[in-house]
C-alpha atoms as a PDB file:
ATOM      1  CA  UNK A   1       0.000   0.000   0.000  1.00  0.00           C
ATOM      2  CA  UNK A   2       1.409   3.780  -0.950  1.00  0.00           C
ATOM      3  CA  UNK A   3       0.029   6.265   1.043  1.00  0.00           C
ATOM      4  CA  UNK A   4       0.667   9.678   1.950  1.00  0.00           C
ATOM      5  CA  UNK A   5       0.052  11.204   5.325  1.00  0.00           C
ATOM      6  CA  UNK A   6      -2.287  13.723   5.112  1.00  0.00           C
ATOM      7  CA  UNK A   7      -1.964  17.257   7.370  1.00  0.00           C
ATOM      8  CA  UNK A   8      -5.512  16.833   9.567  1.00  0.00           C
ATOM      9  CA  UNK A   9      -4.458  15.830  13.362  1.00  0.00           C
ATOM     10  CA  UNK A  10      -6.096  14.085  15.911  1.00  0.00           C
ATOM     11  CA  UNK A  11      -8.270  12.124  13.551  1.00  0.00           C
ATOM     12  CA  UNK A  12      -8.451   9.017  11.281  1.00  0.00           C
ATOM     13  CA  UNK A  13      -8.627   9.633   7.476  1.00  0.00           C
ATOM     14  CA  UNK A  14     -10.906   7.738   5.307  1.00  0.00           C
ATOM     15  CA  UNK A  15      -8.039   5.554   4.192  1.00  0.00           C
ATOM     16  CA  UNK A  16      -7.623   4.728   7.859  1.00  0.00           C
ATOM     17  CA  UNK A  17      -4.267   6.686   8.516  1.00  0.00           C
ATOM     18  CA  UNK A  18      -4.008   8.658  11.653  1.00  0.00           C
ATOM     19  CA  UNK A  19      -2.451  11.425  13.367  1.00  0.00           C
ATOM     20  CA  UNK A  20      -1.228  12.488  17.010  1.00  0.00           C
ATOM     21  CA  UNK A  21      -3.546  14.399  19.195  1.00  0.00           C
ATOM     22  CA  UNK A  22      -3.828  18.435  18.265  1.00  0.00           C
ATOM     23  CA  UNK A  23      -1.031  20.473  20.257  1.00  0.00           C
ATOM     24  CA  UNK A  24       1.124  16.966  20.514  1.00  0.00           C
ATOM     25  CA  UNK A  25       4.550  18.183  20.555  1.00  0.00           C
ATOM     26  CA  UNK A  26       6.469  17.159  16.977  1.00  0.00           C
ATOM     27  CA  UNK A  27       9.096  13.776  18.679  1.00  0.00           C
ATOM     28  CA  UNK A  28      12.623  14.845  17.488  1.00  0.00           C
ATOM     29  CA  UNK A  29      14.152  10.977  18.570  1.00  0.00           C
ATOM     30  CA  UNK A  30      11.814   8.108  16.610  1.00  0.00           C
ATOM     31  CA  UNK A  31      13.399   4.686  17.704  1.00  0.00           C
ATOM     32  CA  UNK A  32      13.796   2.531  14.444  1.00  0.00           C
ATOM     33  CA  UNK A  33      12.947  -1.201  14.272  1.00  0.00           C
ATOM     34  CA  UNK A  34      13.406  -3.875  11.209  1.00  0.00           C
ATOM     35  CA  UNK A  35      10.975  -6.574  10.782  1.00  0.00           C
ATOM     36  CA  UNK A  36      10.905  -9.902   9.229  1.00  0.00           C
ATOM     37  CA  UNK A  37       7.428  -9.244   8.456  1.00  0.00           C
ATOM     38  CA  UNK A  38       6.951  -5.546   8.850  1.00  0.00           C
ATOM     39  CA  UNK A  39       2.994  -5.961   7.882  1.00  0.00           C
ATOM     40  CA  UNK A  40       2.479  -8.344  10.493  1.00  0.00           C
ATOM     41  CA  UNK A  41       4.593  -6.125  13.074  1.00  0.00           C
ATOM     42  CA  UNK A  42       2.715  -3.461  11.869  1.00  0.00           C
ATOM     43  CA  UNK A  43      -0.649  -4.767  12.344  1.00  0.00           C
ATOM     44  CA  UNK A  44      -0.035  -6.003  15.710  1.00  0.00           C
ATOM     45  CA  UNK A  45       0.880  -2.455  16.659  1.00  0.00           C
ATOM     46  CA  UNK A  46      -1.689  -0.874  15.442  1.00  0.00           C
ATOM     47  CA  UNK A  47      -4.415  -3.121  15.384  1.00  0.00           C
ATOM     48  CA  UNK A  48      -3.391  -4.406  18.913  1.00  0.00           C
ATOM     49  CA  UNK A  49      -0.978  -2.583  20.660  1.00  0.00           C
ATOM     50  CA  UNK A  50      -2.693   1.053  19.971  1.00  0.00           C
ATOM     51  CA  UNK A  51      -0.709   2.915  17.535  1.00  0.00           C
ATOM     52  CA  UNK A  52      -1.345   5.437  15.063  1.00  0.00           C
ATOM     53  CA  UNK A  53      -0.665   4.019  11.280  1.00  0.00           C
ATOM     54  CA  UNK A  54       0.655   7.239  10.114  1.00  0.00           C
ATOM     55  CA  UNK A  55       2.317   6.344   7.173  1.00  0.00           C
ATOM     56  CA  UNK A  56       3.444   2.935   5.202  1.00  0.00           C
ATOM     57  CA  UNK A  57       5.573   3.293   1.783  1.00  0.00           C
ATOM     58  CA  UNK A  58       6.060   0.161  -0.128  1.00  0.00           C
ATOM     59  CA  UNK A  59       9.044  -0.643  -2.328  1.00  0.00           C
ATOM     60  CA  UNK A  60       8.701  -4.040  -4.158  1.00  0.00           C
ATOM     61  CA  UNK A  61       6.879  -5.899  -1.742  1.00  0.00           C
ATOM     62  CA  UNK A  62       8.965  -4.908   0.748  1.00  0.00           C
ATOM     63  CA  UNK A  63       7.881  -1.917   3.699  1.00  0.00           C
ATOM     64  CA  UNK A  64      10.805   0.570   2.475  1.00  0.00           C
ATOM     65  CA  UNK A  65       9.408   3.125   5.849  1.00  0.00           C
ATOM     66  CA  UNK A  66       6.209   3.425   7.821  1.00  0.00           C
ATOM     67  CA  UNK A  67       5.929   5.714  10.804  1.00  0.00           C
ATOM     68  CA  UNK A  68       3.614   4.890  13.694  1.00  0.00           C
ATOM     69  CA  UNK A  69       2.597   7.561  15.777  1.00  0.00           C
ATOM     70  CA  UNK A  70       1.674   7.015  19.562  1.00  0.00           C
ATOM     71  CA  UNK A  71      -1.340   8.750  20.644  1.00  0.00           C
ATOM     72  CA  UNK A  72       0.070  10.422  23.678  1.00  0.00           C
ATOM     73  CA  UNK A  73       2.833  11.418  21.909  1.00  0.00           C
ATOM     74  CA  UNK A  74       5.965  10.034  19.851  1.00  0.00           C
ATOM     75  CA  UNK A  75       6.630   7.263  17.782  1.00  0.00           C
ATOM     76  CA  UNK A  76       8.616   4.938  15.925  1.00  0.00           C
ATOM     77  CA  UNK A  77       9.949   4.131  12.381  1.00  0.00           C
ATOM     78  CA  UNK A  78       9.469   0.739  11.277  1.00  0.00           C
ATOM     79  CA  UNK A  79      10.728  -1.052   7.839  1.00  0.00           C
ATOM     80  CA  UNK A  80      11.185  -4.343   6.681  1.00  0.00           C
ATOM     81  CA  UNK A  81      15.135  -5.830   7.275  1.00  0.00           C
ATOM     82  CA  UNK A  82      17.510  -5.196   5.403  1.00  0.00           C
ATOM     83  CA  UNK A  83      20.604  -6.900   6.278  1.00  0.00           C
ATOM     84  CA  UNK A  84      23.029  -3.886   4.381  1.00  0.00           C
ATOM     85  CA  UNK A  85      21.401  -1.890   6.852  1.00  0.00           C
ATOM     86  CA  UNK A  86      22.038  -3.672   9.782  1.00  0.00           C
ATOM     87  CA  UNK A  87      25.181  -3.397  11.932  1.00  0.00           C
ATOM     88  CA  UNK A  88      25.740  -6.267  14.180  1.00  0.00           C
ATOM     89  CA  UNK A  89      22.229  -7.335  15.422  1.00  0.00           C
ATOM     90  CA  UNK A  90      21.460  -4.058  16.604  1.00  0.00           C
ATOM     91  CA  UNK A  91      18.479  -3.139  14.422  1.00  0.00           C
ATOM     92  CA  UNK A  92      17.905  -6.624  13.206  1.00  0.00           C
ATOM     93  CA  UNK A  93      14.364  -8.286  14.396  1.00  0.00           C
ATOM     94  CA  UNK A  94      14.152  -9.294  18.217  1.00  0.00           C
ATOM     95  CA  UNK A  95      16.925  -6.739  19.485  1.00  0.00           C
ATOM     96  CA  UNK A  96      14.777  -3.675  20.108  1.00  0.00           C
ATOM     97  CA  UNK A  97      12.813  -2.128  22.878  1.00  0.00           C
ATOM     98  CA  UNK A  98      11.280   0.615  23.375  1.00  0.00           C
ATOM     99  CA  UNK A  99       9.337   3.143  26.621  1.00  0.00           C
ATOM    100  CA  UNK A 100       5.913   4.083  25.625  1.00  0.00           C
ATOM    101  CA  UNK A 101       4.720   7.098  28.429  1.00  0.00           C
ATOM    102  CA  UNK A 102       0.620   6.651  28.181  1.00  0.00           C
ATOM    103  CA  UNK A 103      -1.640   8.048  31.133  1.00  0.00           C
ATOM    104  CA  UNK A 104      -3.833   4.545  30.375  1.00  0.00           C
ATOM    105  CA  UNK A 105      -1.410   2.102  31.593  1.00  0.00           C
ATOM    106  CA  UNK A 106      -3.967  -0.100  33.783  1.00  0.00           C
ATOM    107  CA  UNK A 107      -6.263   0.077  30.835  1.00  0.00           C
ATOM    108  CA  UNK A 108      -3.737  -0.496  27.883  1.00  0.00           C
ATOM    109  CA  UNK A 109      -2.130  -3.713  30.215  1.00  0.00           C
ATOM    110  CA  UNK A 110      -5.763  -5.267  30.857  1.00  0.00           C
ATOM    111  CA  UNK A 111      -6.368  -4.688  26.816  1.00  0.00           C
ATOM    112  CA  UNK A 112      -3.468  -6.293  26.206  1.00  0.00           C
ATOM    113  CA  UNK A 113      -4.148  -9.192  28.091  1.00  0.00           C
ATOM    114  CA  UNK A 114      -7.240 -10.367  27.094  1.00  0.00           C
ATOM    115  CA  UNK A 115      -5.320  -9.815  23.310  1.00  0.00           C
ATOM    116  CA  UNK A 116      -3.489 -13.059  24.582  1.00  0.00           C
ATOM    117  CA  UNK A 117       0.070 -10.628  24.092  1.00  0.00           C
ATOM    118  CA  UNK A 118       2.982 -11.883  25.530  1.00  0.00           C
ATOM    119  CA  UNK A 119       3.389  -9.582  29.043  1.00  0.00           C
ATOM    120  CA  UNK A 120       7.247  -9.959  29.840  1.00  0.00           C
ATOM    121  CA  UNK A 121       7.322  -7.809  32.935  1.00  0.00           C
ATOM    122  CA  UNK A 122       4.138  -7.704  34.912  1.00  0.00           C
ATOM    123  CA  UNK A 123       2.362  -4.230  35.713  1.00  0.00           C
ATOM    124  CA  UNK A 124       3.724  -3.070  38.650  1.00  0.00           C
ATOM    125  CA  UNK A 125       4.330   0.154  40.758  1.00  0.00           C
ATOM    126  CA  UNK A 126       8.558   1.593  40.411  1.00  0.00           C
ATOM    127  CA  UNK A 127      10.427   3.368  43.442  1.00  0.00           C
ATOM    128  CA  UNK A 128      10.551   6.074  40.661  1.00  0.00           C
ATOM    129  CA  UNK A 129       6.749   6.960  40.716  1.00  0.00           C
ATOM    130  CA  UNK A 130       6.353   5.108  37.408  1.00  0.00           C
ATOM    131  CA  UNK A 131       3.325   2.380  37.380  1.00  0.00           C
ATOM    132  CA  UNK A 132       4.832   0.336  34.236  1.00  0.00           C
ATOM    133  CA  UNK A 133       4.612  -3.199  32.605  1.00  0.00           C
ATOM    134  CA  UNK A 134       6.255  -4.320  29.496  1.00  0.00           C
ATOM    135  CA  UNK A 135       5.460  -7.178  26.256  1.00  0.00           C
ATOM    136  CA  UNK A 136       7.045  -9.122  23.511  1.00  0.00           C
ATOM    137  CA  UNK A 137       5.716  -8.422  20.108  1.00  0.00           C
ATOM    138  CA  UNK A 138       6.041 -11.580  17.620  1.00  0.00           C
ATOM    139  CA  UNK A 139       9.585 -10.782  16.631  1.00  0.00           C
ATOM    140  CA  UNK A 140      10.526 -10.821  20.024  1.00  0.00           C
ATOM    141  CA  UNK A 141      11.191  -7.014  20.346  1.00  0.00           C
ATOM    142  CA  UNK A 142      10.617  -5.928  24.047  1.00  0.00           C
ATOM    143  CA  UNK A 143       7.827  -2.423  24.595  1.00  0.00           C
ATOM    144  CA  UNK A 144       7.647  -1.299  28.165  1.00  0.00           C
ATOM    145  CA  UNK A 145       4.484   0.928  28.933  1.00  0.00           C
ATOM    146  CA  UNK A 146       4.465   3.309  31.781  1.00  0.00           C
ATOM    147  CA  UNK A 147       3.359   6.540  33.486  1.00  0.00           C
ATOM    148  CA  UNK A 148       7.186   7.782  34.062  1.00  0.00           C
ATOM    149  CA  UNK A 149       8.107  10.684  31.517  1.00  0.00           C
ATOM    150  CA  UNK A 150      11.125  11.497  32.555  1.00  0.00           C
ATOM    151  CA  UNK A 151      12.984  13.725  34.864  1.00  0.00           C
ATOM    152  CA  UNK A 152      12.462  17.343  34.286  1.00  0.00           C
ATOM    153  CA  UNK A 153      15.652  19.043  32.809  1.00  0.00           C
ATOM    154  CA  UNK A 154      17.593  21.495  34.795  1.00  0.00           C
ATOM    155  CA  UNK A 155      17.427  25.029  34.736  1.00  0.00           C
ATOM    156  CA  UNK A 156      20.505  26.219  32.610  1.00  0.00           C
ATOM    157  CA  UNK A 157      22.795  28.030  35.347  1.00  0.00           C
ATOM    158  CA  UNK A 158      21.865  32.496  35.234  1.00  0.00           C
END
């Protein structure tokens, strides 16, 4: 399938793409992951998991880039492998993982769940404040879900 993201936010086209929330903050770091079967991966994610299908390219038969978008916020790159592409096994299927911050963590690990997905780490609350869980997808790449976004950055010195 060749699409092309559209500019409307915060709602599903009529081709089914989507788009962050209005006044969702652009992500300048998108974690990348290869796939054996990037449509599969990619349906589990979105179909499943929760993401936003944002935008899939095709380049003979193969997912050349698709970018998921996470509702909250963020999001991640996705392609089919490509072993000239790959250094080592980082980047090759099964060797990713990735934080997801959502404000729906109870309700996003019970979802998951009863979707039968393979829960690695069991919700639980963190010393940090963070309420968090994490699952396999069916390469075997690791997503952690949680209510921890981060430490607020220091105040440059006056």
């Amino acid at each position: 399938m060749n699409t092309t993201p559209d500019t409307t936010h915060g709602t599903t086209t009529p081709d089914g793409m989507a788009h962050q929330r209005p006044g969702t903050p652009a992500p300048a770091i998108w974690p990348g992951v290869q796939a054996q079967d990037a449509p599969v991966l990619i349906d589990f994610l979105v179909g499943t998991v929760g993401f936003l299908r944002t935008a899939v390219y095709e380049d003979g038969g193969r997912v050349a880039h698709a970018q998921l978008d996470w509702p909250e916020g963020g999001g991640i790159m996705l392609g089919s492998y490509d072993p000239a592409r790959a250094s080592g096994t980082c980047g090759t299927p099964g060797t990713t993982g990735a934080y997801i911050v959502t404000d729906e963590v109870d309700a996003l690990y019970a979802r998951l769940v009863a979707a039968d997905v393979e829960i690695t780490d069991e919700i639980e609350d963190k010393p940090y404040g963070s309420r968090e869980f994490a699952i396999a997808d069916p390469e075997g790449n690791r997503w952690s879900f949680g209510t921890y976004r981060g430490e607020p950055r220091p105040r440059p010195a006056a």
